[in-house]
N, C-alpha and C. Protein backbone atom coordinates (compact mmCIF):
# COMPACT_ATOMS: atom_id res chain seq x y z
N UNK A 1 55.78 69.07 -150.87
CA UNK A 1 54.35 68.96 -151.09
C UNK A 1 54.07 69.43 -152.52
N UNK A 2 53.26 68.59 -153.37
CA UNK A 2 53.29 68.86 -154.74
C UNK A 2 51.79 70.00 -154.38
N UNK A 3 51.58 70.92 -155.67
CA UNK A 3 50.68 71.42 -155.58
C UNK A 3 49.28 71.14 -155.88
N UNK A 4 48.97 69.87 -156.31
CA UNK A 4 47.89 69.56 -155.57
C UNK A 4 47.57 68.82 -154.43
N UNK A 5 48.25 68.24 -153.52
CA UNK A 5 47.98 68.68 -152.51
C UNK A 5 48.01 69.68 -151.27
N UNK A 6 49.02 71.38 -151.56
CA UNK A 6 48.53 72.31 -151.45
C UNK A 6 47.29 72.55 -151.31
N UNK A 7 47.06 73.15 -153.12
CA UNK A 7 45.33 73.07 -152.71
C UNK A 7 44.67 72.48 -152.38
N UNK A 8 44.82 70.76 -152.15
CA UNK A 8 43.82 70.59 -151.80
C UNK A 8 43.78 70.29 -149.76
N UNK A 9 45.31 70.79 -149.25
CA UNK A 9 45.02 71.09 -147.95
C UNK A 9 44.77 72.81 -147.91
N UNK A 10 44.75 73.21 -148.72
CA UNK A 10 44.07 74.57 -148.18
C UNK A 10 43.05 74.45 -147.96
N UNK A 11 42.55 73.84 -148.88
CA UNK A 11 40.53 73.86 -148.89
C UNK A 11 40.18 72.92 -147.80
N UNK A 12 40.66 72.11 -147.93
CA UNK A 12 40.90 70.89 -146.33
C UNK A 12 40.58 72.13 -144.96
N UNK A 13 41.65 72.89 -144.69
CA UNK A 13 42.15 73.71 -143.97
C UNK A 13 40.62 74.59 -143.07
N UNK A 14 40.56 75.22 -144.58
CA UNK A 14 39.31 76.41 -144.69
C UNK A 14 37.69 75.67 -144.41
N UNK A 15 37.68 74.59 -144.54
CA UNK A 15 36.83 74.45 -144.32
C UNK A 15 36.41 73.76 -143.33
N UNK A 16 37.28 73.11 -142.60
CA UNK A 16 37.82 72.35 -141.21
C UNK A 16 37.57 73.58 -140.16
N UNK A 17 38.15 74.79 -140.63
CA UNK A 17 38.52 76.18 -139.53
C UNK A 17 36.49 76.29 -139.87
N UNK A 18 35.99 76.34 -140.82
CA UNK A 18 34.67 76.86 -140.80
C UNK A 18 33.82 75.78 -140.11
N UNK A 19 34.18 74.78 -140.07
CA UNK A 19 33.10 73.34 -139.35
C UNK A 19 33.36 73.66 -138.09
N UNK A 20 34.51 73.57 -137.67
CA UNK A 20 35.32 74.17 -135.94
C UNK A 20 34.34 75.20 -135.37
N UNK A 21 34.47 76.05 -136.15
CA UNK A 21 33.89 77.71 -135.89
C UNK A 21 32.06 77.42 -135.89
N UNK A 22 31.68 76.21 -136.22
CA UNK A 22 29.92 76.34 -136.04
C UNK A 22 29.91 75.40 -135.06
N UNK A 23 30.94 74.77 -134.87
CA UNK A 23 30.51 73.26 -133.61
C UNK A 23 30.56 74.16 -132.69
N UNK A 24 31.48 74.87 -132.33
CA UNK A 24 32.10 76.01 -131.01
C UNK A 24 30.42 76.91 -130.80
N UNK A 25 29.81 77.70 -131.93
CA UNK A 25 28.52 78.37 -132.20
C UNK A 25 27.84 77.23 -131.20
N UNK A 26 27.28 76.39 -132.49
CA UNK A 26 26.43 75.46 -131.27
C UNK A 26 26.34 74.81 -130.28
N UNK A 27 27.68 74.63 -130.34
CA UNK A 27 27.76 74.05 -128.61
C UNK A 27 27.69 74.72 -127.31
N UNK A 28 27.62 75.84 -127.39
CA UNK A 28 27.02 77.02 -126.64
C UNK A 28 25.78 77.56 -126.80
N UNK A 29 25.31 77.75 -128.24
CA UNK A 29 24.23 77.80 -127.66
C UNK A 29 23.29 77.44 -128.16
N UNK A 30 23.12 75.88 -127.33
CA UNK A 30 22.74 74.75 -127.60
C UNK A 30 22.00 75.28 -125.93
N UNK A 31 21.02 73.98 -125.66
CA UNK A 31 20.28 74.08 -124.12
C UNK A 31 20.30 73.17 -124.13
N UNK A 32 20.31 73.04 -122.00
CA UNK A 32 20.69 71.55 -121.60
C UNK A 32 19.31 71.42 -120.89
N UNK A 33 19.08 69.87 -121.07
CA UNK A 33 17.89 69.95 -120.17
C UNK A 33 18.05 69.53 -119.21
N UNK A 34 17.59 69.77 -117.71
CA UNK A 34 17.83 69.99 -116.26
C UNK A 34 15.85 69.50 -115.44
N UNK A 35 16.52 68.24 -114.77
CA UNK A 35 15.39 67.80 -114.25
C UNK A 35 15.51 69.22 -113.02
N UNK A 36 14.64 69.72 -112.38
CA UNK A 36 14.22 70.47 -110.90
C UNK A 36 13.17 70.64 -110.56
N UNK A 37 12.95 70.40 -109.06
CA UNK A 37 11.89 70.04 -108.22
C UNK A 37 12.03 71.23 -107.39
N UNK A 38 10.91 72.06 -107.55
CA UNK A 38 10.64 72.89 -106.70
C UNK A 38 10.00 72.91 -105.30
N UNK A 39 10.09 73.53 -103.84
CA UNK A 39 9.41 73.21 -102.88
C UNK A 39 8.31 74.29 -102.26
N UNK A 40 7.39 73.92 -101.82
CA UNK A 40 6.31 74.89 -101.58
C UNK A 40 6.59 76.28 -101.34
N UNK A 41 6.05 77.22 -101.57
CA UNK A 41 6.97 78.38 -101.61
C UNK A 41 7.68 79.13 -102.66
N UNK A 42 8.25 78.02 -103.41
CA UNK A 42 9.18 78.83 -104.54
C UNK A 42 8.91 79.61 -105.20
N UNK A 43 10.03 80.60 -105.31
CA UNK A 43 9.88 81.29 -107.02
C UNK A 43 10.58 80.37 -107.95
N UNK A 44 9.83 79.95 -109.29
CA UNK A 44 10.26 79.21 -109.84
C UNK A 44 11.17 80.36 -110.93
N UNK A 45 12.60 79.57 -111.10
CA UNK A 45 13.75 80.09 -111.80
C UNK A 45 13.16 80.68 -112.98
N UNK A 46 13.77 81.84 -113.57
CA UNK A 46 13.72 82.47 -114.87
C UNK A 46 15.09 83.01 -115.50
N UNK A 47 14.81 82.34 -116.92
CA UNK A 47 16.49 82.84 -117.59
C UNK A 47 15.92 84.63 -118.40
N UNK A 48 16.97 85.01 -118.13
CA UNK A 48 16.93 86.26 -118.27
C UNK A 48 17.43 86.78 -119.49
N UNK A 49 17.05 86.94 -120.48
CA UNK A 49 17.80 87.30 -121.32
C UNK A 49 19.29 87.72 -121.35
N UNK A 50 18.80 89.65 -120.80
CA UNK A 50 19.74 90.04 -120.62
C UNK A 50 21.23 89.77 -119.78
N UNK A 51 20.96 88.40 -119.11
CA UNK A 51 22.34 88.24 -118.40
C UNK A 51 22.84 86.98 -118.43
N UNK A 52 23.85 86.30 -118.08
CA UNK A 52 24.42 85.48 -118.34
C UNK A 52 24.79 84.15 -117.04
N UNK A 53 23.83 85.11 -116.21
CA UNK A 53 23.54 84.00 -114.52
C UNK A 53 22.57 83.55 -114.63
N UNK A 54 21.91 82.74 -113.86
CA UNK A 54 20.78 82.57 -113.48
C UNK A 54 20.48 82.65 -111.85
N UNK A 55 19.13 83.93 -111.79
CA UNK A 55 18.89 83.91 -110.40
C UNK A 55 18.37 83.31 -109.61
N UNK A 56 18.46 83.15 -108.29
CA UNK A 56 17.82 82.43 -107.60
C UNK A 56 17.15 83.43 -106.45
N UNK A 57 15.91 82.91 -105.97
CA UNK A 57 15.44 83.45 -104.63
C UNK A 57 15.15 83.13 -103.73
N UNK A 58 14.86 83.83 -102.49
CA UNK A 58 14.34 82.96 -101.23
C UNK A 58 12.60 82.52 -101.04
N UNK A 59 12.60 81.70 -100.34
CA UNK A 59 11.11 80.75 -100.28
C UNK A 59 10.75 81.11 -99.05
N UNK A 60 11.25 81.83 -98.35
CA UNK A 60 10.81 82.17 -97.39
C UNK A 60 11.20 83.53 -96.45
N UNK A 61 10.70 83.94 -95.49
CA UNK A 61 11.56 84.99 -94.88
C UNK A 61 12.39 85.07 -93.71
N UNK A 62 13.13 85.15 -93.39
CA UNK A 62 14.40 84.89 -92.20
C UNK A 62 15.28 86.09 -92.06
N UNK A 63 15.43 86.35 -90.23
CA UNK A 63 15.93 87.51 -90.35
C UNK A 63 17.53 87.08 -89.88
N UNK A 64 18.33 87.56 -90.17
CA UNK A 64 19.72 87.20 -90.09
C UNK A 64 20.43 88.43 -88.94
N UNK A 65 20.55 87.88 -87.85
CA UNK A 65 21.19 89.07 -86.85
C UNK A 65 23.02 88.93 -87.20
N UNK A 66 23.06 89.88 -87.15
CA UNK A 66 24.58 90.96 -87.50
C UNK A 66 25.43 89.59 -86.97
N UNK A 67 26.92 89.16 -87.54
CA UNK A 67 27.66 88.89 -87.45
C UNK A 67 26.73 87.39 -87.32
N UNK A 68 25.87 86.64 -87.57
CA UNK A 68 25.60 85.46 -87.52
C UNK A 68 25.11 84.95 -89.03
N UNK A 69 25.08 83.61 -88.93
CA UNK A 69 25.23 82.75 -90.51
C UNK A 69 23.68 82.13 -90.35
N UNK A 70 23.03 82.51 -91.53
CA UNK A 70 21.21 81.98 -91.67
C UNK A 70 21.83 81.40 -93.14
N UNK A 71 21.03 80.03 -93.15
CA UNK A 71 21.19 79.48 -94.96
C UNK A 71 19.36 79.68 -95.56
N UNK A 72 19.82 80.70 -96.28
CA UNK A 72 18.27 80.47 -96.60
C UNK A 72 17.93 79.39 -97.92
N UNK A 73 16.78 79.35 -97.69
CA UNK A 73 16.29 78.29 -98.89
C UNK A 73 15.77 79.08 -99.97
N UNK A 74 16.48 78.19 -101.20
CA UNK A 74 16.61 78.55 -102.28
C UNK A 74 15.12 78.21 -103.17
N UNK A 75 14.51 76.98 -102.58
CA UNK A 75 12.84 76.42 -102.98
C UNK A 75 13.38 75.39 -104.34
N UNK A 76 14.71 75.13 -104.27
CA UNK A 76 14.40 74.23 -105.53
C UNK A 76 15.76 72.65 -105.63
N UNK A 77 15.68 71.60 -105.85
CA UNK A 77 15.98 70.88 -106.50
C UNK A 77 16.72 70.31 -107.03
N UNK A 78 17.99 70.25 -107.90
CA UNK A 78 17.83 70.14 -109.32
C UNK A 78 19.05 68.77 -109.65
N UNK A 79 18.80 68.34 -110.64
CA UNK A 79 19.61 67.26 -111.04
C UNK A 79 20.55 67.99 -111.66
N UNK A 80 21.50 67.94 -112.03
CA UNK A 80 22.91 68.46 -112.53
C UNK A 80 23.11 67.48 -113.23
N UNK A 81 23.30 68.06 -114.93
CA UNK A 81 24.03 66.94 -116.00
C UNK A 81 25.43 66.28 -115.32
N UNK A 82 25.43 65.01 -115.32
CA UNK A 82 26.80 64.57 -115.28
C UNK A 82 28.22 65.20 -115.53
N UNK A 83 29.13 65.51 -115.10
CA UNK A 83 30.45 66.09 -115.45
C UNK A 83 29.96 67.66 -115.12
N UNK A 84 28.98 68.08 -114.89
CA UNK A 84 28.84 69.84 -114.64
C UNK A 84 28.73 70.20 -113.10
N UNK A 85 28.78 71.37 -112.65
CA UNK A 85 28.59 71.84 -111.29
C UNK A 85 27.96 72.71 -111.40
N UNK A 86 27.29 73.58 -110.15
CA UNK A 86 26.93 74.46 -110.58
C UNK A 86 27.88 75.87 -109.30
N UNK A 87 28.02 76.91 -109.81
CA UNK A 87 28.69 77.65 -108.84
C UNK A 87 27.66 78.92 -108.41
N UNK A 88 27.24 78.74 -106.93
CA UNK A 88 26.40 80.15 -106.32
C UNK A 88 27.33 81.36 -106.08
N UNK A 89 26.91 82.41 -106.92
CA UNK A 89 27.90 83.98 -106.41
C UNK A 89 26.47 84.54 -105.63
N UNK A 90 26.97 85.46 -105.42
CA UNK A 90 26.19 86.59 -104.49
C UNK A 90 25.90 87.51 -105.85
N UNK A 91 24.61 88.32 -105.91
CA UNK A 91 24.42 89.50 -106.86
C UNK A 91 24.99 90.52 -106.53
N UNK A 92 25.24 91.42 -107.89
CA UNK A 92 26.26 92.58 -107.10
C UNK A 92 25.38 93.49 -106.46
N UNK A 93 23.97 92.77 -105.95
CA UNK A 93 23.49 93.76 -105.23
C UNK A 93 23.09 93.45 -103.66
N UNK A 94 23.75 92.47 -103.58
CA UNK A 94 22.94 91.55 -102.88
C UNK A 94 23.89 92.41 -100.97
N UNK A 95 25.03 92.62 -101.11
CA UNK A 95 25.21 93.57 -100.01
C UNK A 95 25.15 94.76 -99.85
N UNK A 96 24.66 95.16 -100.97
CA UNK A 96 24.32 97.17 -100.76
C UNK A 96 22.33 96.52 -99.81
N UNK A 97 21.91 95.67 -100.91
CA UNK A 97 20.39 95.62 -100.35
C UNK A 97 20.64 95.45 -98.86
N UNK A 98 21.38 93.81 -98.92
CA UNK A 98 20.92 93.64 -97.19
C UNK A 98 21.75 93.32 -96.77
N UNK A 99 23.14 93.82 -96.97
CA UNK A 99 24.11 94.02 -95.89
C UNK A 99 24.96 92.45 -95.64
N UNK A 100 24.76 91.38 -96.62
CA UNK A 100 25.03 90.45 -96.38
C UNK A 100 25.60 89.64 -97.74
N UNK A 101 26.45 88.69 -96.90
CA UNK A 101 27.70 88.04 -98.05
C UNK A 101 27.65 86.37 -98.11
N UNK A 102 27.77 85.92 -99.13
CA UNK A 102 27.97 84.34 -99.11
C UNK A 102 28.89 84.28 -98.23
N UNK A 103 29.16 82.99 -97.08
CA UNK A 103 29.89 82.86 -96.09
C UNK A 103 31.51 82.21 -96.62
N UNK A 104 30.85 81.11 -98.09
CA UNK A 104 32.15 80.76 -98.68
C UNK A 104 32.52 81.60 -99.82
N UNK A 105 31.70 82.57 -100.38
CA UNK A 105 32.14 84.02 -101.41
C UNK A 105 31.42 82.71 -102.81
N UNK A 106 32.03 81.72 -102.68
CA UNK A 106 31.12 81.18 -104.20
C UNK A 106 31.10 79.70 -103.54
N UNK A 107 29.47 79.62 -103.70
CA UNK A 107 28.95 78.04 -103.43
C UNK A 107 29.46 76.82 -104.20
N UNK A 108 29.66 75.70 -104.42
CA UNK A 108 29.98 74.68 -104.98
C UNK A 108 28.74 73.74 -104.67
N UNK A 109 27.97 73.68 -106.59
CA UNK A 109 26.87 72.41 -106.19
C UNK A 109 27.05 71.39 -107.04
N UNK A 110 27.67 69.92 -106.57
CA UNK A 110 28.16 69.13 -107.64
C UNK A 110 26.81 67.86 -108.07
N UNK A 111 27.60 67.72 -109.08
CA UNK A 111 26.28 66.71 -109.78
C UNK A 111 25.86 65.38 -108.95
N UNK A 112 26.38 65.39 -107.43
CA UNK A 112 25.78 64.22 -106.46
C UNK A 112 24.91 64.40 -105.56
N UNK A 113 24.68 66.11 -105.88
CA UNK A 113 23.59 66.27 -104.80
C UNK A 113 22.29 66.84 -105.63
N UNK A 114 21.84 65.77 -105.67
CA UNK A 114 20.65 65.50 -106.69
C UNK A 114 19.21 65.03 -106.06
N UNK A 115 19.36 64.83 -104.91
CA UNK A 115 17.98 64.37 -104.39
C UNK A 115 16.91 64.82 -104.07
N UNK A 116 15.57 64.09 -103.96
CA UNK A 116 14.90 64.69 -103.90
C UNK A 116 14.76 65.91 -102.56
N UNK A 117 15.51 65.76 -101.81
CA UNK A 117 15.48 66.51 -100.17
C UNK A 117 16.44 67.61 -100.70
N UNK A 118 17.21 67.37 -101.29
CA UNK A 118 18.20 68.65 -101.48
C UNK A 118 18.34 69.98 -102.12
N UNK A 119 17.79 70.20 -101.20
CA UNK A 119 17.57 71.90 -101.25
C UNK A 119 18.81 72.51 -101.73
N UNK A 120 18.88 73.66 -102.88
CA UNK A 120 19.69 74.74 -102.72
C UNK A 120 19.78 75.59 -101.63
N UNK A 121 20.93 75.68 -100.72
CA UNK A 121 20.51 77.00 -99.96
C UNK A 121 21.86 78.02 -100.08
N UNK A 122 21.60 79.48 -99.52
CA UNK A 122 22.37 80.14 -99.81
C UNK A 122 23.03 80.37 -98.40
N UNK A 123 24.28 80.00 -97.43
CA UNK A 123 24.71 80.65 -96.61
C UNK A 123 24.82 82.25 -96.45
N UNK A 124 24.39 82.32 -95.93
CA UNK A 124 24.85 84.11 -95.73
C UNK A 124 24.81 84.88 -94.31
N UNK A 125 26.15 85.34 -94.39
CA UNK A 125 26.04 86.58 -92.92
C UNK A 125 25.99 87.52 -93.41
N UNK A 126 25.15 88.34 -92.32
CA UNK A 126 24.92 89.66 -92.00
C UNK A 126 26.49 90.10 -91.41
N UNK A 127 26.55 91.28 -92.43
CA UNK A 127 27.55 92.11 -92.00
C UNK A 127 27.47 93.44 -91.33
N UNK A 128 26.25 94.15 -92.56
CA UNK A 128 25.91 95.45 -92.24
C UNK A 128 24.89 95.47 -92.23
N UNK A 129 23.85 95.14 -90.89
CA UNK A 129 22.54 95.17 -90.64
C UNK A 129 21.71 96.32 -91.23
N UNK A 130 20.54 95.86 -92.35
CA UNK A 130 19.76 97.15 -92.47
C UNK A 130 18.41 97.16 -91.68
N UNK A 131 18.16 96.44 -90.62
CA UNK A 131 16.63 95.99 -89.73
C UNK A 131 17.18 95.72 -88.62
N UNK A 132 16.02 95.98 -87.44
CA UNK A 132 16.34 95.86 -86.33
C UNK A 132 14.96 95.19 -85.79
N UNK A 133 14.99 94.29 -84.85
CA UNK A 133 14.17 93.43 -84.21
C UNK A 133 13.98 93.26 -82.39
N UNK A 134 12.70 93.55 -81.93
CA UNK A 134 12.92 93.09 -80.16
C UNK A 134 12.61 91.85 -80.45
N UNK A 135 13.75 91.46 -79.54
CA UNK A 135 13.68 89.79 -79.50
C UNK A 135 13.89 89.33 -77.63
N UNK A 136 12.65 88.64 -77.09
CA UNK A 136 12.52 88.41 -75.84
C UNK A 136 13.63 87.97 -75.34
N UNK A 137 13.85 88.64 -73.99
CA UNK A 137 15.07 87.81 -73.33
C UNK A 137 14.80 86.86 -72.27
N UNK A 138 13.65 87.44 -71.47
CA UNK A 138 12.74 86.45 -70.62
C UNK A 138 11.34 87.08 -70.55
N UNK A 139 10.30 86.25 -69.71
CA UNK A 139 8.77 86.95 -69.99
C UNK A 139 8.69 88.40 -69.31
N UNK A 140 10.09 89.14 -68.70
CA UNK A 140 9.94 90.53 -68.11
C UNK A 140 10.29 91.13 -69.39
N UNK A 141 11.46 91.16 -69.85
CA UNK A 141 12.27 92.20 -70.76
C UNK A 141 12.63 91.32 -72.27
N UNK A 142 12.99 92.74 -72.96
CA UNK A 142 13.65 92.42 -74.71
C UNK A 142 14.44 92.85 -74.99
N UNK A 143 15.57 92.55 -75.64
CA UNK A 143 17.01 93.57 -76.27
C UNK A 143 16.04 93.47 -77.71
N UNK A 144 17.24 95.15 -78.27
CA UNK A 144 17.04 94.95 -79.69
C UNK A 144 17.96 94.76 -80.57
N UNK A 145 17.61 93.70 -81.67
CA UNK A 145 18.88 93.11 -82.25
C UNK A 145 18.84 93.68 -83.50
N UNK A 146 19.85 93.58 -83.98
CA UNK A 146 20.25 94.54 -85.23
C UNK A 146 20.32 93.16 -86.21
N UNK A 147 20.05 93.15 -87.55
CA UNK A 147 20.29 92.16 -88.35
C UNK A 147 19.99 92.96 -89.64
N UNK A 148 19.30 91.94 -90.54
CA UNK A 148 18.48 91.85 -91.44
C UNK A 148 17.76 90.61 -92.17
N UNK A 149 16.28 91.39 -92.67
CA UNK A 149 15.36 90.26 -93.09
C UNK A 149 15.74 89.97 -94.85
N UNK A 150 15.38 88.60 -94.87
CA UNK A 150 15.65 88.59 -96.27
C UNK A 150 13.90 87.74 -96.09
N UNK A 151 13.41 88.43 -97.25
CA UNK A 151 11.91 88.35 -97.81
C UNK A 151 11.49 87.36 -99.30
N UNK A 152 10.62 86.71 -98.50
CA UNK A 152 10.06 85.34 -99.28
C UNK A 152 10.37 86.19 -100.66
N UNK A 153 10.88 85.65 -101.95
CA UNK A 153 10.95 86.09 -102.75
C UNK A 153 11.66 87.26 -103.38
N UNK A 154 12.74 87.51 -102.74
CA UNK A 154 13.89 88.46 -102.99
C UNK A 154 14.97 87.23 -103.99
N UNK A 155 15.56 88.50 -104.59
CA UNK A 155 16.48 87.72 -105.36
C UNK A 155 17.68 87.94 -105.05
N UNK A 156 18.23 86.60 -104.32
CA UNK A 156 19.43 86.99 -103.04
C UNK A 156 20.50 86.54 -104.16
N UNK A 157 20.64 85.59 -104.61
CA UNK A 157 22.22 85.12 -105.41
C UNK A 157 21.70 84.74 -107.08
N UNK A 158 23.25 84.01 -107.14
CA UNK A 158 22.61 83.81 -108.96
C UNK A 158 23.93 82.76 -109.35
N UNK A 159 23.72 81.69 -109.91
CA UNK A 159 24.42 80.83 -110.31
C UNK A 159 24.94 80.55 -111.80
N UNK A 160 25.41 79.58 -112.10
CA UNK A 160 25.81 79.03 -113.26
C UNK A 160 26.54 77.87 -113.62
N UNK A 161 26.07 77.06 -114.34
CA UNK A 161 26.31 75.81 -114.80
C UNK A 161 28.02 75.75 -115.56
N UNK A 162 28.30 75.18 -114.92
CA UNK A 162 30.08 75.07 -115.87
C UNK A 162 30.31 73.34 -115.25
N UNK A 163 32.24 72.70 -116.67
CA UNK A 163 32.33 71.40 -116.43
C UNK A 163 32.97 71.59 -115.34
N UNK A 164 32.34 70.52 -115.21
CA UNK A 164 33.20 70.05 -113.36
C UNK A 164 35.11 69.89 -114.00
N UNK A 165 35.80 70.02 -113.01
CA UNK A 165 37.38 69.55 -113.16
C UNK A 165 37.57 68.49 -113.66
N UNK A 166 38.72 68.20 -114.20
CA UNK A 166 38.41 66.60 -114.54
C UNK A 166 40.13 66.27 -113.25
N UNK A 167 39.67 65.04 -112.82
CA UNK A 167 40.42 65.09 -111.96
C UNK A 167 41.39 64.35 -112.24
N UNK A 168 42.89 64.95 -111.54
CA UNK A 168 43.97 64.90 -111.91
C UNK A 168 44.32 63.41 -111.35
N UNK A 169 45.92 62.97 -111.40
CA UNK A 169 46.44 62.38 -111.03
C UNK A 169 47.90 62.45 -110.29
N UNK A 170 47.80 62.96 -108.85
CA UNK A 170 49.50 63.14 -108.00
C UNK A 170 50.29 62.40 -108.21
N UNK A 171 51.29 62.93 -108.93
CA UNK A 171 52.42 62.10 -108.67
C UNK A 171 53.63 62.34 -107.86
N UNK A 172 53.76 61.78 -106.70
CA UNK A 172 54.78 62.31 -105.55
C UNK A 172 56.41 62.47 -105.82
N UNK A 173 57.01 63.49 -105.61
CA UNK A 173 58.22 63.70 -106.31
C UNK A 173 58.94 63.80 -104.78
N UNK A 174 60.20 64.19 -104.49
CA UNK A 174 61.06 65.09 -103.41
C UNK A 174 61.31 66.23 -104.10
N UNK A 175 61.72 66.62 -105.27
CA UNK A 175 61.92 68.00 -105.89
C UNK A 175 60.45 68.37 -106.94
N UNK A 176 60.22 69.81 -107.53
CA UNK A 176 60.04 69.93 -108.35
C UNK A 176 60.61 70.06 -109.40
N UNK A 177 61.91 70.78 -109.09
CA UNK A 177 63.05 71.12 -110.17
C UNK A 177 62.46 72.45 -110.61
N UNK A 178 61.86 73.00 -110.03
CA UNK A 178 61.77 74.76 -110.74
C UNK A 178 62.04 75.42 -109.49
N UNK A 179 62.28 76.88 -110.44
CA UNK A 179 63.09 78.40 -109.23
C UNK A 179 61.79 78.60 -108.40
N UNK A 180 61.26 78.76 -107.05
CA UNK A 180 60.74 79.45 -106.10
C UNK A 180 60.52 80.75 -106.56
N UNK A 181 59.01 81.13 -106.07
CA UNK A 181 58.68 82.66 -107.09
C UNK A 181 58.91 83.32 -105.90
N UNK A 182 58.96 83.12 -104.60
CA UNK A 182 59.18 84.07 -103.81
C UNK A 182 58.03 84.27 -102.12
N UNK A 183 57.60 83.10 -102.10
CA UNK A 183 56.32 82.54 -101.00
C UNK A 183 55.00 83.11 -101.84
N UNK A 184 54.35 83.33 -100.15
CA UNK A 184 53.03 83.32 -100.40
C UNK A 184 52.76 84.96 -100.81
N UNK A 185 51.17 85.34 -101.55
CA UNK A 185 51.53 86.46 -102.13
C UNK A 185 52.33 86.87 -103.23
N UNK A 186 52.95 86.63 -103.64
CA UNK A 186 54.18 87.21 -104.19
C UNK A 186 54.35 86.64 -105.94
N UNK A 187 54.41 88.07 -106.41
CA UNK A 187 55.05 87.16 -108.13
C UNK A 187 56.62 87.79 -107.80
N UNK A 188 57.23 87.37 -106.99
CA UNK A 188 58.73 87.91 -107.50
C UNK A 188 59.04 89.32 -107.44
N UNK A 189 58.28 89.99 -107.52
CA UNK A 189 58.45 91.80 -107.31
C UNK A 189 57.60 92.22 -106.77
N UNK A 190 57.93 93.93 -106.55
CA UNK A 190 57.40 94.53 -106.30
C UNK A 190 56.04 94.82 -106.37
């Protein structure tokens, strides 16, 4: 390589690494725009500065008895950009408050469920009931059931927009040709 073109792939280089380094800047944080239809009831979504989810709440109130699965409604909507998903976690507060856990630990909402009927909702069981309820057993008597209420407007989970997978292609072998790490569980040691 003669030395001018050295320099002139250094400067090539340096300034390629500096164009890289502002596309990466803006392409994050850049905003997407997101059609959503809210349903009577809602709290309508707010981005939060300080955090890096976005929360969601309930539209209504439902009491969830111990060891059983209530999906509550989320009150909203939303179209999902093409190629994105969106993933529901639980808040890290969301089982000290009310005792209760996403049923799949993280929701999956893909960009086909877009309609107008399609509600976000959040599965959730009651694990560790903080409310208790008489609930009729016939027009003589009532047991009391242990659960908990989740209240129109609590902020039960919190999501986030990421690309969907891009999907692969199987190709069926009889071997892999690599060493076995050791089953399930397991890196090989201790």
């Amino acid at each position: 390589m003669s030395k001018f073109e050295f320099e002139n792939y250094d400067y090539i280089t340096k300034y390629k690494n500096k164009f890289l380094k502002y596309m990466n800047k803006t392409e994050w944080s850049g905003s997407m725009d997101i059609k959503i239809k809210y349903f009577e009831g809602a709290t309508k979504l707010k981005i939060n500065p300080k955090g890096n989810l976005i929360d969601v709440y309930s539209r209504e109130d439902i009491f969830i008895p111990q060891f059983e699965m209530g999906l509550v409604h989320l009150g909203f909507a939303m179209e999902l950009p093409k190629g994105k998903i969106a993933k529901l976690y639980p808040r890290s507060s969301t089982f000290k408050t009310w005792g209760c856990m996403l049923t799949n630990s993280v929701g999956i909402i893909d960009d086909t469920y877009c309609g107008d009927n399609d509600e976000w909702l959040a599965p959730l069981v009651c694990i560790n009931p903080k409310n208790s309820e008489s609930m009729p057993v016939d027009e003589l008597c009532s047991e009391t059931v242990f659960g908990t209420w989740i209240r129109k407007g609590d902020k039960i989970a919190q999501f986030e927009i990421v690309d969907a997978m891009k999907m692969p292609t199987f190709i069926e072998v009889d071997s892999l040709e690599n060493e076995d790490r050791g089953g399930f569980g397991s890196t090989g040691t201790r």
